[in-house]
Protein backbone atom coordinates (compact mmCIF):
# COMPACT_ATOMS: atom_id res chain seq x y z
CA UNK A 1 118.86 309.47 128.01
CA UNK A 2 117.37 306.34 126.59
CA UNK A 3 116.79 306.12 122.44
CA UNK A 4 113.28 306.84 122.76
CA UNK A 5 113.75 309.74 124.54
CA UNK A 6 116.57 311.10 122.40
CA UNK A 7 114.42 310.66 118.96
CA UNK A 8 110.83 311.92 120.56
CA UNK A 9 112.98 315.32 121.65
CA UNK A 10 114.32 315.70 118.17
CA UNK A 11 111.12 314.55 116.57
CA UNK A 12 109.60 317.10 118.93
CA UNK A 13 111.38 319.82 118.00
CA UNK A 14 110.93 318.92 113.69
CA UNK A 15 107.08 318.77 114.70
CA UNK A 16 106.94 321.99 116.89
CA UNK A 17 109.29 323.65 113.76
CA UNK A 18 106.58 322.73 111.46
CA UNK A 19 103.82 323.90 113.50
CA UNK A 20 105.69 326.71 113.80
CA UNK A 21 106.01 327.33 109.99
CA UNK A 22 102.49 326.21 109.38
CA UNK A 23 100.85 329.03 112.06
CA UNK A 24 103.19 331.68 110.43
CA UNK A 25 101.79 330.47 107.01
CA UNK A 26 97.84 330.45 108.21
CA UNK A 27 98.74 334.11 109.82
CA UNK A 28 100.71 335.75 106.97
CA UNK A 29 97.79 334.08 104.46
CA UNK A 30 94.93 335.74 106.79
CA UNK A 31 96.66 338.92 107.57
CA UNK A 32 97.01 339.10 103.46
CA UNK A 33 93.58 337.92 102.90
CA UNK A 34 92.29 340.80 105.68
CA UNK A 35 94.33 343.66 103.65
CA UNK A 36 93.10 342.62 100.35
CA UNK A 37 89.80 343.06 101.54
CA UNK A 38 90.35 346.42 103.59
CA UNK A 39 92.35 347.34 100.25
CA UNK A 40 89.35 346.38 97.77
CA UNK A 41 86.70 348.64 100.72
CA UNK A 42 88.54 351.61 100.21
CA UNK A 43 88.59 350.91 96.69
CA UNK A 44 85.00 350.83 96.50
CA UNK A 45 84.61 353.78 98.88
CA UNK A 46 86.39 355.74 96.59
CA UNK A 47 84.78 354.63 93.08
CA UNK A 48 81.17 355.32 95.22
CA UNK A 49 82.96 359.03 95.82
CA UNK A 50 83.50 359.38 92.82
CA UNK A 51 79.79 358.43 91.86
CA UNK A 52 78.42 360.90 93.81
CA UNK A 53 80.36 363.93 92.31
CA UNK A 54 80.01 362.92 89.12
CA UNK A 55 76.10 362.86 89.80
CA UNK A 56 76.40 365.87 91.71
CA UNK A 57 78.24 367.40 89.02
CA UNK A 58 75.90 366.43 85.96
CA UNK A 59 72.50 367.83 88.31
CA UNK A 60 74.17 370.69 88.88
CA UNK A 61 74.93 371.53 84.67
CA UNK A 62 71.16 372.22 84.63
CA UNK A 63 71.07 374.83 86.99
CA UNK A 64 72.28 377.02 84.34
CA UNK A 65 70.58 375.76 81.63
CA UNK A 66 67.46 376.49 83.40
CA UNK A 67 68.48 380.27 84.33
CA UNK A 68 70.13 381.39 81.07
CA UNK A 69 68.12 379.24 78.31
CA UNK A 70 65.23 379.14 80.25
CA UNK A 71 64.92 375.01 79.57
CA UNK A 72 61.76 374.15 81.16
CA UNK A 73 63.06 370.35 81.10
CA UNK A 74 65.87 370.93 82.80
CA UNK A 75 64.42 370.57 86.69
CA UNK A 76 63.57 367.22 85.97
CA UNK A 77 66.43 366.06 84.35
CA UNK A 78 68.29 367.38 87.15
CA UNK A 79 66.28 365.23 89.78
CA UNK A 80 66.80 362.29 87.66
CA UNK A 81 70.80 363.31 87.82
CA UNK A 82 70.51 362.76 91.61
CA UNK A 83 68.19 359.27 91.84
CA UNK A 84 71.64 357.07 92.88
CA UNK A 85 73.16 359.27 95.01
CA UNK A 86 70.82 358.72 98.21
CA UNK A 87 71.58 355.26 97.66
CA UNK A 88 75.66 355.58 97.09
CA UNK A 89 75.72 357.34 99.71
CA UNK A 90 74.25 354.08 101.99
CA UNK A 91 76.53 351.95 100.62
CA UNK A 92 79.51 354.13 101.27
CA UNK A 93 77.93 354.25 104.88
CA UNK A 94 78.42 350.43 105.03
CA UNK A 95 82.14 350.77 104.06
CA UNK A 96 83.40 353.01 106.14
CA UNK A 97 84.74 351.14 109.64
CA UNK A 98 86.06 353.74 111.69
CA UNK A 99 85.43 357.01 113.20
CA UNK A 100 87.12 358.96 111.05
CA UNK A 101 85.98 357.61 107.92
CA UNK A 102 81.94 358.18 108.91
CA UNK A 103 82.61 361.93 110.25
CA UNK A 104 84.07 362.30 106.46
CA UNK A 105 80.85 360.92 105.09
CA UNK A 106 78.99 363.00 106.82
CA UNK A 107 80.69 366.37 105.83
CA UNK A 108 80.10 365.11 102.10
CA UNK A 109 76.86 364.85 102.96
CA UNK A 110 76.08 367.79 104.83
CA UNK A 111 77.80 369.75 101.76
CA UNK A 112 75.94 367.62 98.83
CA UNK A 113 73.03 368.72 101.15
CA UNK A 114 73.66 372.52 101.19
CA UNK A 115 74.29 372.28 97.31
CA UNK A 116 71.51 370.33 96.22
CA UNK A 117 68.92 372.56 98.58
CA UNK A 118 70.90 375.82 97.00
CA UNK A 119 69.99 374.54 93.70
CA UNK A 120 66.32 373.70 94.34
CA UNK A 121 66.34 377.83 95.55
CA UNK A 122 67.38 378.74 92.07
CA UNK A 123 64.61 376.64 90.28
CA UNK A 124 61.84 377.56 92.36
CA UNK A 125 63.16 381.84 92.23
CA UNK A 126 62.98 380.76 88.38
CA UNK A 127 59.11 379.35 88.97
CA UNK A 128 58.12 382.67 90.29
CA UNK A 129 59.40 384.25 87.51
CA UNK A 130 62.20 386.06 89.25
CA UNK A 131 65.57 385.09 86.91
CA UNK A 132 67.55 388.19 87.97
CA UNK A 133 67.31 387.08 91.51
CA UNK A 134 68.24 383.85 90.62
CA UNK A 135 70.61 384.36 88.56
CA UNK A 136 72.86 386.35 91.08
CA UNK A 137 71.72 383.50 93.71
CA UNK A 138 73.45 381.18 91.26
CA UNK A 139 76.13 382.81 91.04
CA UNK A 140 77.21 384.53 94.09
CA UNK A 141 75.78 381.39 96.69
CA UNK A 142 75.50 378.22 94.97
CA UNK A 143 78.63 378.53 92.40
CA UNK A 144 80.84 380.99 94.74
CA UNK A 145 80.42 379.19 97.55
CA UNK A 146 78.06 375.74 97.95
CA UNK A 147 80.06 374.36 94.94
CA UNK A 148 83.38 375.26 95.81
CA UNK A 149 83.20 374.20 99.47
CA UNK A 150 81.59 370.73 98.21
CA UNK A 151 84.33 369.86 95.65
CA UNK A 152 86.92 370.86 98.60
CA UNK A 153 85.35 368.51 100.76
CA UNK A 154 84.82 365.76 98.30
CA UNK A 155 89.12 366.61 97.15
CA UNK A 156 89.87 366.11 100.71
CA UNK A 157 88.08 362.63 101.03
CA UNK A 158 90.02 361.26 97.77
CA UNK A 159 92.70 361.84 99.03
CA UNK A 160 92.54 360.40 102.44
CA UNK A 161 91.52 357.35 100.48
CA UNK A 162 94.62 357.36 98.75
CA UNK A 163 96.87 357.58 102.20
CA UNK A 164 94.53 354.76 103.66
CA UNK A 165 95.51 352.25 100.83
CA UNK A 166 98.77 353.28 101.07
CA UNK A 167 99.02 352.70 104.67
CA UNK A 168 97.47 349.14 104.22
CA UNK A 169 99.73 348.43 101.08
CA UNK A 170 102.35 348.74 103.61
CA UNK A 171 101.12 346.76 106.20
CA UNK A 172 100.52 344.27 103.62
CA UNK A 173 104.23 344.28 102.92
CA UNK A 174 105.56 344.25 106.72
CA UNK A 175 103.24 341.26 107.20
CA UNK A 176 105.35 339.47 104.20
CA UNK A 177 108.83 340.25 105.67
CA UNK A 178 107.91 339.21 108.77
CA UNK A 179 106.55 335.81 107.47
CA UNK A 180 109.53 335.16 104.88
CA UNK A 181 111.83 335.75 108.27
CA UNK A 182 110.36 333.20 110.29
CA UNK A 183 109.78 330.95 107.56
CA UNK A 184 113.80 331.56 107.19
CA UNK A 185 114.63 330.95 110.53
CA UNK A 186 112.00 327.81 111.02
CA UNK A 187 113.71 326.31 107.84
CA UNK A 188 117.01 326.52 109.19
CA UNK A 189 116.20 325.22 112.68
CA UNK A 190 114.82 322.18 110.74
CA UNK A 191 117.75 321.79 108.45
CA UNK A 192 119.45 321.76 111.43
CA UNK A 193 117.21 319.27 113.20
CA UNK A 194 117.33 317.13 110.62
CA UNK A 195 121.66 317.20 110.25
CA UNK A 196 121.87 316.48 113.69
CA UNK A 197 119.02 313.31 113.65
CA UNK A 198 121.53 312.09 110.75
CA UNK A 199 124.63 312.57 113.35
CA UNK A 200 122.86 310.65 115.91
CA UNK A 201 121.66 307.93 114.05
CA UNK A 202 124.69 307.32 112.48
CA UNK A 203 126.63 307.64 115.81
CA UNK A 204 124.60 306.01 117.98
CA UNK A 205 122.39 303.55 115.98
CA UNK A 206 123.94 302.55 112.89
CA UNK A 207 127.31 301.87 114.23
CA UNK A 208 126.00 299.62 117.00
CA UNK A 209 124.04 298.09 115.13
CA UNK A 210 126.94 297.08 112.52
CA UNK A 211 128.71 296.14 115.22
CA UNK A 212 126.03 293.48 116.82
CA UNK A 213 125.13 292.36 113.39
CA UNK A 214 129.27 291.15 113.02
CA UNK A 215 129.11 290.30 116.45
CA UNK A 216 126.32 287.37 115.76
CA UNK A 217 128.21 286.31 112.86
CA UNK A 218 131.15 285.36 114.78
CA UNK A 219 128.56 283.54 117.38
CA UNK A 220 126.88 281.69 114.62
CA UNK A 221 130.52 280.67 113.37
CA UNK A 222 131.32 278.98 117.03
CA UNK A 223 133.23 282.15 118.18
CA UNK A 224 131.37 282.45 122.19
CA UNK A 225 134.27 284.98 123.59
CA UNK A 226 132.89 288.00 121.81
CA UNK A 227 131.82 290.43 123.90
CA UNK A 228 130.05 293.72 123.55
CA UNK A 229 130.48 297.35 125.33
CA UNK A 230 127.87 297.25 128.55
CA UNK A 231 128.36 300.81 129.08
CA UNK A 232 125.77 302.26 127.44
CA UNK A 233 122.69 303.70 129.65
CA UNK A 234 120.20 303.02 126.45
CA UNK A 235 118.32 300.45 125.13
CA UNK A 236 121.68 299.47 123.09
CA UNK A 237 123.23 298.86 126.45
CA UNK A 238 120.80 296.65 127.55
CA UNK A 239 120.86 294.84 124.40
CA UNK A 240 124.62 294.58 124.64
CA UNK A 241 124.40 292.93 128.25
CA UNK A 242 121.82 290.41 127.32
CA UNK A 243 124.09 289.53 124.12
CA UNK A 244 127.32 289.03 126.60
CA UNK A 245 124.99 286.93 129.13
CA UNK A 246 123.62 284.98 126.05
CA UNK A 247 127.24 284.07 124.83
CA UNK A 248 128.38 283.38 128.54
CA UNK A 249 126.08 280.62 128.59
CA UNK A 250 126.48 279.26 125.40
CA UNK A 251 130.28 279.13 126.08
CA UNK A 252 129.22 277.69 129.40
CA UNK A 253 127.39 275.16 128.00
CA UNK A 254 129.12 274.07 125.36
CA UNK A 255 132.53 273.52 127.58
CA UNK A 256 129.78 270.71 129.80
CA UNK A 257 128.91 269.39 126.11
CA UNK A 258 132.60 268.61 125.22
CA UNK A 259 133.07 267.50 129.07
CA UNK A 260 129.93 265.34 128.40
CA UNK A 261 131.63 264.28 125.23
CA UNK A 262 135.03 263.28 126.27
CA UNK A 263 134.12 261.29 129.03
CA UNK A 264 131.65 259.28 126.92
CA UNK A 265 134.03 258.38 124.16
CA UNK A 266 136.31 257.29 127.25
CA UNK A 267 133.55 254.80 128.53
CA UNK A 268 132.71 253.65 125.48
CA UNK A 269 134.22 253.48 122.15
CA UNK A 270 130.69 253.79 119.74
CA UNK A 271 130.41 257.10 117.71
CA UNK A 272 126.37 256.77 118.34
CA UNK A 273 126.43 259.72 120.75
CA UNK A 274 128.06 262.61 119.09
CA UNK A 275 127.36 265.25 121.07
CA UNK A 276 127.62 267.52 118.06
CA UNK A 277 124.03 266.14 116.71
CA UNK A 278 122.23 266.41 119.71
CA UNK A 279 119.04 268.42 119.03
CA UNK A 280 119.19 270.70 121.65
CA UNK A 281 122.57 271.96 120.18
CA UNK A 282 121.33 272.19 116.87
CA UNK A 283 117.92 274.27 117.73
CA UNK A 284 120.15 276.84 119.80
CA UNK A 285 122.57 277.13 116.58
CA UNK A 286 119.28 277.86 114.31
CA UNK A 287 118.05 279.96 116.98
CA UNK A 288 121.52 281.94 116.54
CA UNK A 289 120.90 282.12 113.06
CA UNK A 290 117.56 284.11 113.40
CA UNK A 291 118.41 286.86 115.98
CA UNK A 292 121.66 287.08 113.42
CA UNK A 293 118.97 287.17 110.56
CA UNK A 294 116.44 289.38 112.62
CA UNK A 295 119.45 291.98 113.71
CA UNK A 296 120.22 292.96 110.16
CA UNK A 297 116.53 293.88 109.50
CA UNK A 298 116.70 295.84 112.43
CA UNK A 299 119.75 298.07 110.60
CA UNK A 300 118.16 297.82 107.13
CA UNK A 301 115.43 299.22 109.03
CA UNK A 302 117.37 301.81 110.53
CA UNK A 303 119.14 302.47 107.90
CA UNK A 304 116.48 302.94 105.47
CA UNK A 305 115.02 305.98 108.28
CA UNK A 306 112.21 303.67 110.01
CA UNK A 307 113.32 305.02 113.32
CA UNK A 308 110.38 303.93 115.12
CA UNK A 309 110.55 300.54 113.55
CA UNK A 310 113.83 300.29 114.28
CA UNK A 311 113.29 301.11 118.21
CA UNK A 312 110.62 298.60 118.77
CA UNK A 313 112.28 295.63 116.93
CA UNK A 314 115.36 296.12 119.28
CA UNK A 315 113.42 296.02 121.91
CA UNK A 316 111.56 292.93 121.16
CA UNK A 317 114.98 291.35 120.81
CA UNK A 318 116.23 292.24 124.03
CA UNK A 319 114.34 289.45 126.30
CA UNK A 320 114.66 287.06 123.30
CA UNK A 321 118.64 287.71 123.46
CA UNK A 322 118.52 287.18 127.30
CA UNK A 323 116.25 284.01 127.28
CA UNK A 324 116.31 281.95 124.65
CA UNK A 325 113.16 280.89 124.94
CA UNK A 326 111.20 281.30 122.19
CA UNK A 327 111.94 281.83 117.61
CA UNK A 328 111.83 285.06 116.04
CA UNK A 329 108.83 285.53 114.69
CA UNK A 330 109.18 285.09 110.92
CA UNK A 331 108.34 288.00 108.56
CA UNK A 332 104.53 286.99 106.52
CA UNK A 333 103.89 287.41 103.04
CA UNK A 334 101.02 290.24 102.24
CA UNK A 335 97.96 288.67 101.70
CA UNK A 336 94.09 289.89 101.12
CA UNK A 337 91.13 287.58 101.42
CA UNK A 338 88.50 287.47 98.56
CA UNK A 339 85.56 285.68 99.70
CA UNK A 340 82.60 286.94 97.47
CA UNK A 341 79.74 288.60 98.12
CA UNK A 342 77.57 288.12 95.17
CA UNK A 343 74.61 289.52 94.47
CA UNK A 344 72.30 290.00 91.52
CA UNK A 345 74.35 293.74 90.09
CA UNK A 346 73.60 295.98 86.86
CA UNK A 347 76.20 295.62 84.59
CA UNK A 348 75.23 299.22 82.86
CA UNK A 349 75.25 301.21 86.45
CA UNK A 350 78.47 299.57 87.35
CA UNK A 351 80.38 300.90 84.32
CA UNK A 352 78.92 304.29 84.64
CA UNK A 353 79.18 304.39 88.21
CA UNK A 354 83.09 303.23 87.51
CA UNK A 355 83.70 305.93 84.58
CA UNK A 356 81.76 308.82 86.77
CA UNK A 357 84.63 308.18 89.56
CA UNK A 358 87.27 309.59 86.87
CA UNK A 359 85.14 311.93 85.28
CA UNK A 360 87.45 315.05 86.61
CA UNK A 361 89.97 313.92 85.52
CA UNK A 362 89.27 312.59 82.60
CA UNK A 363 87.99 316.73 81.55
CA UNK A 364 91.15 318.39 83.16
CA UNK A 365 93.59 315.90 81.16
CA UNK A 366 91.29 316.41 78.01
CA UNK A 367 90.99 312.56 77.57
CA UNK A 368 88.59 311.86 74.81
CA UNK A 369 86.64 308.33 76.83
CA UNK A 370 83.63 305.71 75.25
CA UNK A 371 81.12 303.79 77.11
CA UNK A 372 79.77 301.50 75.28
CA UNK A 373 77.35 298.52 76.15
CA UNK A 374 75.32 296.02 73.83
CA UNK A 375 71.72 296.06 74.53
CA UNK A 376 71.89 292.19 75.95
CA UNK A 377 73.99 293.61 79.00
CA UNK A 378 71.53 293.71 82.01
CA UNK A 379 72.65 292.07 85.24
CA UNK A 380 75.09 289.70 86.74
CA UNK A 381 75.54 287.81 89.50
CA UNK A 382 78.79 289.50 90.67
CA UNK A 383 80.35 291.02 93.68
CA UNK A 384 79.64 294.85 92.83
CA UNK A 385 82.36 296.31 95.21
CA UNK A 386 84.72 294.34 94.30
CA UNK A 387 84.70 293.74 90.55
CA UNK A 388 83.99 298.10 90.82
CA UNK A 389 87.67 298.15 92.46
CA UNK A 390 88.92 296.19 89.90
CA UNK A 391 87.43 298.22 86.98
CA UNK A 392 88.62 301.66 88.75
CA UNK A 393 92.63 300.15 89.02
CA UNK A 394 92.22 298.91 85.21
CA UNK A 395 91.05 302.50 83.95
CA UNK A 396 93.96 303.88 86.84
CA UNK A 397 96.46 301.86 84.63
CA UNK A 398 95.20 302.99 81.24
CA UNK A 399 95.07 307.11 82.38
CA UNK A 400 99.17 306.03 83.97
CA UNK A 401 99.95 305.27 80.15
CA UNK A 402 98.18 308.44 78.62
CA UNK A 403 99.98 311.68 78.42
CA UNK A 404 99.63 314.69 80.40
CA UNK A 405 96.98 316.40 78.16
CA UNK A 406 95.04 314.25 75.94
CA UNK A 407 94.21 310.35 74.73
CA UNK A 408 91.72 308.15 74.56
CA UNK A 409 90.19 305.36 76.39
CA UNK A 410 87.12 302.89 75.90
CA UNK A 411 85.13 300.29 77.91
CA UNK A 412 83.70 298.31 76.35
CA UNK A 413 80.77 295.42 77.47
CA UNK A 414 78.97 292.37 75.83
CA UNK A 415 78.03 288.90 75.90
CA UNK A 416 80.33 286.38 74.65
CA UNK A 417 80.28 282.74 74.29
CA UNK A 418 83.10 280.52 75.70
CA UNK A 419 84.30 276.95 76.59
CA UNK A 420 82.02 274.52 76.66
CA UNK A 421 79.09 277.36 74.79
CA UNK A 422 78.61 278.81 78.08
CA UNK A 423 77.52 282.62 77.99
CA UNK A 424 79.67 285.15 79.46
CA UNK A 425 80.20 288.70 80.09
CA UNK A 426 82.30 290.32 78.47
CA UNK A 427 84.01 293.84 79.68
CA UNK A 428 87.04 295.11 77.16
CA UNK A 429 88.96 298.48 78.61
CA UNK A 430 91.22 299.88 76.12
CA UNK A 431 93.94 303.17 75.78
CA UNK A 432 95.97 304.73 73.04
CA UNK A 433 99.02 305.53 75.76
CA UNK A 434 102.50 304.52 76.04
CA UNK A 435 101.60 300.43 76.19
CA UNK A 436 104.26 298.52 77.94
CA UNK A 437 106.52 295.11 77.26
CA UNK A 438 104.90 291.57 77.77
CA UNK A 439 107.40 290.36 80.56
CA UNK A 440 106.28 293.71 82.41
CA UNK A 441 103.21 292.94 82.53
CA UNK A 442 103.83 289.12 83.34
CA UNK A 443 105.97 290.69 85.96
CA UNK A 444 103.06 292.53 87.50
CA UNK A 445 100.68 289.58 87.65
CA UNK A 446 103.42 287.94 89.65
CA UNK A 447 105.23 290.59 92.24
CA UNK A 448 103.75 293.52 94.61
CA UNK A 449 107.10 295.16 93.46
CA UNK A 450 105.33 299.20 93.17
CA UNK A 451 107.83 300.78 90.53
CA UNK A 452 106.32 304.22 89.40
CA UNK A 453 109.41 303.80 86.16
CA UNK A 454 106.76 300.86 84.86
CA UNK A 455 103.09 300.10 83.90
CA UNK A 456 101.21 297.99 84.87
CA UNK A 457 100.75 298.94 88.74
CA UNK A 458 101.04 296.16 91.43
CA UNK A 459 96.88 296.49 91.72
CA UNK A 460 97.18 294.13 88.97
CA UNK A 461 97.54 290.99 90.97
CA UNK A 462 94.70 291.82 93.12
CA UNK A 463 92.56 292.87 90.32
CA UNK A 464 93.51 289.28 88.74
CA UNK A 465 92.71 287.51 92.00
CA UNK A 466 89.02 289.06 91.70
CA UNK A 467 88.39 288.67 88.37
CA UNK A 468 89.71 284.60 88.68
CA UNK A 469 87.74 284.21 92.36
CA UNK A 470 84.36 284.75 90.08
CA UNK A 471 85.62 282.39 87.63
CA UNK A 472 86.62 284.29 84.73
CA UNK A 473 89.99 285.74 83.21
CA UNK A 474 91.93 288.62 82.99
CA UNK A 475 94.17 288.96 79.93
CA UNK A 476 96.14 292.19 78.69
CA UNK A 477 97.94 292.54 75.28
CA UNK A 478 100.11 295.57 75.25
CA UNK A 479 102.77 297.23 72.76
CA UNK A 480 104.66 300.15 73.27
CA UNK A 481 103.84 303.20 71.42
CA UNK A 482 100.31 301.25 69.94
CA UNK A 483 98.69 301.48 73.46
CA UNK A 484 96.61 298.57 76.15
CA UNK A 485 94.03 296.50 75.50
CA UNK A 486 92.12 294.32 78.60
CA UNK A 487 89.58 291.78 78.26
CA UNK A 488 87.81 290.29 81.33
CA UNK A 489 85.79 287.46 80.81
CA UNK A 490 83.33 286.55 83.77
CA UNK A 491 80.48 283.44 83.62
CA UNK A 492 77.25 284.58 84.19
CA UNK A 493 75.43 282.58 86.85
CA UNK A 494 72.01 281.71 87.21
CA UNK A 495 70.24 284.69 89.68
């Protein structure tokens, strides 16, 4: 099994671990989500219950009241008791999801029903005037009997409650154990994964790779009998062979040289045709030099886990190895171009459009931030995009330096006159944070080098490079402990 093939199975199996580990993660998060929400129903089923008896309960304390005081009020106040029960009881209709749970509605409902019809009997035997009669009707029928048969019913409905959100408390709990297992088990499969792409690479890549690396050295030093092993199947291998063929023919070639060499200096006794100048030996040594140069950024690569990287530079350098033909491409500096796109830009909407960007940020850290702009501050001929970029890094440096919770921070913007009495704008952005030393900063104009231990960021230098492409200046004076202070100056051009 080639390289390739050997990292996309393990890579496979990381990536199918994760998926893995993510689905359990979505499921265990949904299946929680869907109990919470079963769990809150029933809790809301139950408080709506619990309505409806204590309604019940309050109608049904004037049904005495009317028998034994005779309180002619106390029919209406008992229809008023019983206004929100029609409509708990709807809502406890929408709640209920199964069978089981709407057959229990209903025999709360046929009951409330029966009790609530019961009780009208009483007030209308107490209309016509006929309280004995309806005060044994109370007794015997709507105490005796409707009531106690409607708090059963309503007892026996609590209490299934209570067994359903126990029931889902524990499903809520296998679903947990279940998720913390395979989250276990996907964990240790990628530990494992992981230990064993360290094995391999070390086996297999690293040490090869060492061992080509020396194995230029000695070519670049003159030494063309080093060989390497051919008997790897992988791309290695193949690299190997088309080493051993490139050193064959250099060793082939440079036994004609000295041939060449010796029988020259027997013809003729002039030093002018050292064979040791000639060009073509002196491109193939530089050309030696390169894949030698080129092979140890292969293992730094390797080395430093850019697998893939690593792969496809090998294989570039196999038919370069085996031909000779062409230089190693050499390794370009980063780079950005900055041609302008200016435009006619208000200086006001730019800043606020700039500060808006960090507003969130600037309220969750509690930073206490100034806008301020002189009344002369209209437009400018400026490239809005990117002088916005390099506003946004310059306030990104100045929240860096400010502490988790708290600081301030100002922009500032006016006109200015400088060399020559020429106008120009004038935008100031200043913090209270940690500051930073001088060479720092100096360091920052001058390297991409991205160190999170130091401010300022390496946006710097690009920020610089806009700022200096419109013809102004960037300058920051910084102290630690007293905070950052950043003046761009920019010329304003005729519109």
């Amino acid at each position: 099994m080639n390289l390739r093939k050997k990292l996309l199975t393990i890579f496979s199996g990381l990536a199918l671990l994760a998926l893995a580990s993510g689905g359990v993660t979505v499921w265990a998060i949904a299946a929680w989500h869907a109990s919470e929400d079963n769990l809150q129903d029933h809790y809301q089923r139950s408080l709506l219950l619990q309505q409806v008896r204590a309604a019940t309960f309050r109608a049904l304390k004037e049904v005495p009241d009317r028998v034994i005081t005779d309180d002619d009020d106390a029919e209406e106040e008992f229809e008023e008791s019983l206004e929100p029960v029609e409509e708990d009881f709807q809502r406890w209709a929408k709640l209920a999801d199964n069978e089981a749970e709407r057959q229990q509605l209903q025999e709360v409902r046929d009951t409330y029903n029966q009790l609530i019809q019961n009780a009208r009997v009483v007030f209308n035997l107490m209309e016509a005037g006929r309280q004995d009669e309806a005060f044994r009707f109370m007794e015997e029928q709507l105490e005796e009997e409707d009531f106690e048969e409607f708090q059963e019913v309503t007892e026996e409905a609590v209490a299934s409650d209570q067994k359903i959100r126990q029931r889902i408390r524990q499903q809520t709990r296998n679903t947990r154990q279940t998720a913390q297992l395979v989250l276990m088990i996907s964990a240790f499969g990628i530990v494992s994964l992981i230990l064993l792409l360290f094995a391999y690479l070390n086996s297999d890549l690293f040490a090869p790779l060492r061992e080509a690396e020396q194995a230029l050295d000695d070519v670049a030093r003159g030494n063309f009998k080093r060989r390497l092993d051919e008997e790897r199947k992988d791309e290695l291998g193949m690299l190997n062979r088309a080493f051993n063929r490139m050193t064959s023919a250099i060793a082939q070639r440079e036994q004609v040289m000295g041939l060449m060499a010796t029988t020259s200096q027997g013809t003729d006794n002039s030093t002018d045709t050292d064979w040791r100048n000639l060009p073509s030996r002196l491109t193939l040594h530089t050309l030696v030099s390169q894949l030698r140069s080129r092979v140890s950024q292969l293992y730094s690569s390797a080395t430093d886990n850019n697998v893939n990287v690593a792969v496809e530079q090998k294989q570039e350098l196999i038919p370069q190895l085996d031909q000779l033909l062409q230089a190693i491409s050499r390794v370009t500096e980063f780079g950005f171009p900055l041609d302008l796109n200016l435009a006619r830009t208000d200086i006001r909407a730019l800043l606020y459009e700039v500060l808006l960007r960090f507003h969130d940020e600037f309220v969750r850290r509690s930073v206490s931030f100034e806008l301020q702009v002189a009344p002369e501050v209209t437009h400018a001929v400026v490239d809005r995009l990117k002088l916005r970029e390099a506003l946004g890094e310059l306030i990104r440096n100045s929240l860096s330096a400010l502490p988790e919770v708290g600081g301030s921070l100002g922009v500032r913007s006016s006109l200015t006159t400088g060399a020559n009495d020429a106008t120009e704008l004038l935008i100031e952005v200043a913090d209270d944070g940690a500051g930073s030393e001088q060479p720092l900063i100096n360091q920052a104009f001058l390297t991409f080098d991205d160190s999170s231990k130091q401010r300022p960021s390496v946006g710097l230098k690009l920020t610089k490079a806009i700022v200096e492409e419109h013809g102004g200046s960037l300058t920051i004076n910084s102290k630690p402990g007293l905070g950052t202070h950043i003046q761009i100056r920019l010329p304003l051009r005729e519109e």
